[in-house]
N, C-alpha and C. Protein backbone atom coordinates (compact mmCIF):
# COMPACT_ATOMS: atom_id res chain seq x y z
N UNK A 1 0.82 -1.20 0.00
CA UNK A 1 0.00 0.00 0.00
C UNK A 1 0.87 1.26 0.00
N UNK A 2 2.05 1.21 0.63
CA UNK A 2 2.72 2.19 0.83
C UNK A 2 3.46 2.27 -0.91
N UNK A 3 3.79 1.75 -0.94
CA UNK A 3 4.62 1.45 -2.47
C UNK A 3 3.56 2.31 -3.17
N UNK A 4 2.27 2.32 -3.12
CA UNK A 4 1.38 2.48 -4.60
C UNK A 4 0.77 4.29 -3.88
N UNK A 5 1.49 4.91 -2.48
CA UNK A 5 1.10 6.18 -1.85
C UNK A 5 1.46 6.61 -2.42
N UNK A 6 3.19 6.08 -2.77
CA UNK A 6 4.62 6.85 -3.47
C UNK A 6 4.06 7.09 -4.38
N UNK A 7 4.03 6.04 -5.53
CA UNK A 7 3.79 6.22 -6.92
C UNK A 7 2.65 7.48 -7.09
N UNK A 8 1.73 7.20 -6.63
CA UNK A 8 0.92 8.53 -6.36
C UNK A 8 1.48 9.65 -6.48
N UNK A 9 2.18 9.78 -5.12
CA UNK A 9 2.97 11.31 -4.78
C UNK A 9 3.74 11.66 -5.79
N UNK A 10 4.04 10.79 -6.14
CA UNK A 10 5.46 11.52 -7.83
C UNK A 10 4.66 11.29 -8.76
N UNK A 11 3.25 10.80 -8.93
CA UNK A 11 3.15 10.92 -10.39
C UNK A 11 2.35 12.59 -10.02
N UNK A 12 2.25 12.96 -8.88
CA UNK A 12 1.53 14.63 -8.58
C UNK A 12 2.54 14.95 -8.91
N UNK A 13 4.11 14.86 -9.27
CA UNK A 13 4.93 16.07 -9.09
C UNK A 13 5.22 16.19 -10.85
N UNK A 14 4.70 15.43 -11.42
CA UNK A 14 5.23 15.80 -12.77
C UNK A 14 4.55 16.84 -13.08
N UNK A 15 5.15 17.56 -14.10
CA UNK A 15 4.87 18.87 -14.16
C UNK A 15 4.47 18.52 -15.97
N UNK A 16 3.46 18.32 -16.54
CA UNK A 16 3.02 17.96 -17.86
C UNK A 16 2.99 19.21 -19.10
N UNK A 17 3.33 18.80 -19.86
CA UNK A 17 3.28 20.06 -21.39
C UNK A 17 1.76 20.36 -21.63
N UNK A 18 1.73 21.69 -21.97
CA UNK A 18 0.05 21.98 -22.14
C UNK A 18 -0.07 21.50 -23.70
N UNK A 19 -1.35 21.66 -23.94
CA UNK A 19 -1.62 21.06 -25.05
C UNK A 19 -1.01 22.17 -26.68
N UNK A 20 -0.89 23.10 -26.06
CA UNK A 20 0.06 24.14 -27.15
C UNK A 20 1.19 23.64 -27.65
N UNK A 21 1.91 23.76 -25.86
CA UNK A 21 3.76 23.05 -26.22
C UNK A 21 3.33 21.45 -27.31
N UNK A 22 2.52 20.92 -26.64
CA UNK A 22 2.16 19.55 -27.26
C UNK A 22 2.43 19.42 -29.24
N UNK A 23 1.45 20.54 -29.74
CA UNK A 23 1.00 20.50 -31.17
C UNK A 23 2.56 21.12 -31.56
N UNK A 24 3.07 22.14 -31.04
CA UNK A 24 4.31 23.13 -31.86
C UNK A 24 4.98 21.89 -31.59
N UNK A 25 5.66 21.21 -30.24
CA UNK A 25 6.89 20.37 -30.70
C UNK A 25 6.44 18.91 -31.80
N UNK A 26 5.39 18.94 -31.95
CA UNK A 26 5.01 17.95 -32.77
C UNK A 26 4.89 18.32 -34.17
N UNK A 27 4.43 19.67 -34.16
CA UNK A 27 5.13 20.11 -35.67
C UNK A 27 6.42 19.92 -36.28
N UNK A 28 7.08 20.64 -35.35
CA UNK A 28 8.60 20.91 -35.17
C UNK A 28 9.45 19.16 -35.46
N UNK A 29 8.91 18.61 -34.75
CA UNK A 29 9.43 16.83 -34.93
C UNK A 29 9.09 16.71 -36.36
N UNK A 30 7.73 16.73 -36.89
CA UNK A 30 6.90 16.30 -38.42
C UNK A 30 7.83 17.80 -39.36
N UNK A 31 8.68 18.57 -39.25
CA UNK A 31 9.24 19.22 -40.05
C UNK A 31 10.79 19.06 -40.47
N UNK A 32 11.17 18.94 -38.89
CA UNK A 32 12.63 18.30 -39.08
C UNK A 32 12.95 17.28 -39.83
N UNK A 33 11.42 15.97 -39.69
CA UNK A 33 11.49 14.67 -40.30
C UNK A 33 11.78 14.87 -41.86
N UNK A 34 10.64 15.46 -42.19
CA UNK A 34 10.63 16.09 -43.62
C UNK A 34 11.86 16.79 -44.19
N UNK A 35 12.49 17.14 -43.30
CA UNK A 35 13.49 18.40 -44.26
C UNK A 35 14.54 17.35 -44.27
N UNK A 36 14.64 16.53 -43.11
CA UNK A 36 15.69 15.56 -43.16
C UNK A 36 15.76 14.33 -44.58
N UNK A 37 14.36 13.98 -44.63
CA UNK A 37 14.03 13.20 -45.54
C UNK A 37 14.24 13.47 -46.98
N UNK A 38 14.12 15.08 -47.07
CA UNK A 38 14.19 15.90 -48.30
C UNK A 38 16.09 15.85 -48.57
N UNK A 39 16.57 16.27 -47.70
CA UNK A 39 17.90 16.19 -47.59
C UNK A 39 18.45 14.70 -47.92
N UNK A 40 18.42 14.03 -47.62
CA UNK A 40 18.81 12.60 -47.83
C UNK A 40 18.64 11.95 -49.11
N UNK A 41 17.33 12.56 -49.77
CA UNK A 41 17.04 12.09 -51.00
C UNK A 41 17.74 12.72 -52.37
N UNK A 42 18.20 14.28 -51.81
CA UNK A 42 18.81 14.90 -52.21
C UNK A 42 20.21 14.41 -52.80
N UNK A 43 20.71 13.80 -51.31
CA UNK A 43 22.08 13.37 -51.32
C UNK A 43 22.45 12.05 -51.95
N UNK A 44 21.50 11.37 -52.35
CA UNK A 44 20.93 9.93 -52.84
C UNK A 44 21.06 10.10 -53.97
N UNK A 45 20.34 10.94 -54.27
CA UNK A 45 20.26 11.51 -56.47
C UNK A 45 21.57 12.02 -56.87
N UNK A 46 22.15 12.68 -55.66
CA UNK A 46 23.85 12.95 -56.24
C UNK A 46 24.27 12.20 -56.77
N UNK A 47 24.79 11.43 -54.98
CA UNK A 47 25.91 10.31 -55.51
C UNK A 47 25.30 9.30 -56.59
N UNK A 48 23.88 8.87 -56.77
CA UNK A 48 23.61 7.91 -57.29
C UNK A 48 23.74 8.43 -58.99
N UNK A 49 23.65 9.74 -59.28
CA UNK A 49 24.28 10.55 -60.62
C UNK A 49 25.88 10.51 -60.65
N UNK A 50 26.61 10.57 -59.90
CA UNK A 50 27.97 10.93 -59.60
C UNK A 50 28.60 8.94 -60.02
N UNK A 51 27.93 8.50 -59.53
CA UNK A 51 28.06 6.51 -59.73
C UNK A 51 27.83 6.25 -61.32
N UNK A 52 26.74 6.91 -61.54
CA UNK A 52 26.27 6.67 -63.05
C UNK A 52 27.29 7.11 -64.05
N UNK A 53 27.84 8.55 -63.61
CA UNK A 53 29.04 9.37 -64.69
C UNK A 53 30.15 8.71 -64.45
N UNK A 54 30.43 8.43 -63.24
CA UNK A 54 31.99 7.68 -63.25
C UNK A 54 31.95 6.41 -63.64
N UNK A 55 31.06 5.52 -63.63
CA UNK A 55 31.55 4.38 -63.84
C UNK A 55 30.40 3.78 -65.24
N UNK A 56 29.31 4.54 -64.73
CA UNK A 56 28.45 4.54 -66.59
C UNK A 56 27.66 3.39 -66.82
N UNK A 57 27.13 2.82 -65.15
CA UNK A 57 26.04 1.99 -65.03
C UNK A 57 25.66 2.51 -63.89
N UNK A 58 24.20 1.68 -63.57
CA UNK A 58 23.89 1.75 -62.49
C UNK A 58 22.38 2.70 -62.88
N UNK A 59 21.75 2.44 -64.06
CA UNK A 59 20.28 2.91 -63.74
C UNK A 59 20.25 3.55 -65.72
């Protein structure tokens, strides 16, 4: 019983994100993803052009 007072008492002390902070860092995550994703694909079409000119296969 005492074990499950605790758990109680600290789950009162968390201090939770309002639902604002909630949506912006969840943008912010769904934008980074994207720009990262954009970037990568970017860097993909290079080298995978840069493979094609030097060696004159590969697609």
């Amino acid at each position: 019983m005492q074990f499950l007072k605790d758990v109680r008492a600290e789950g009162g002390k968390i201090t939770w994100p309002t639902r604002r902070v909630t949506v912006i860092t969840s943008i912010a995550v769904l934008a980074m993803a994207a720009l990262t994703s954009i970037f990568f694909f970017v860097v993909d079409q290079l080298i995978g052009l840069g493979v094609r000119e030097i060696l004159g296969f590969g697609g």
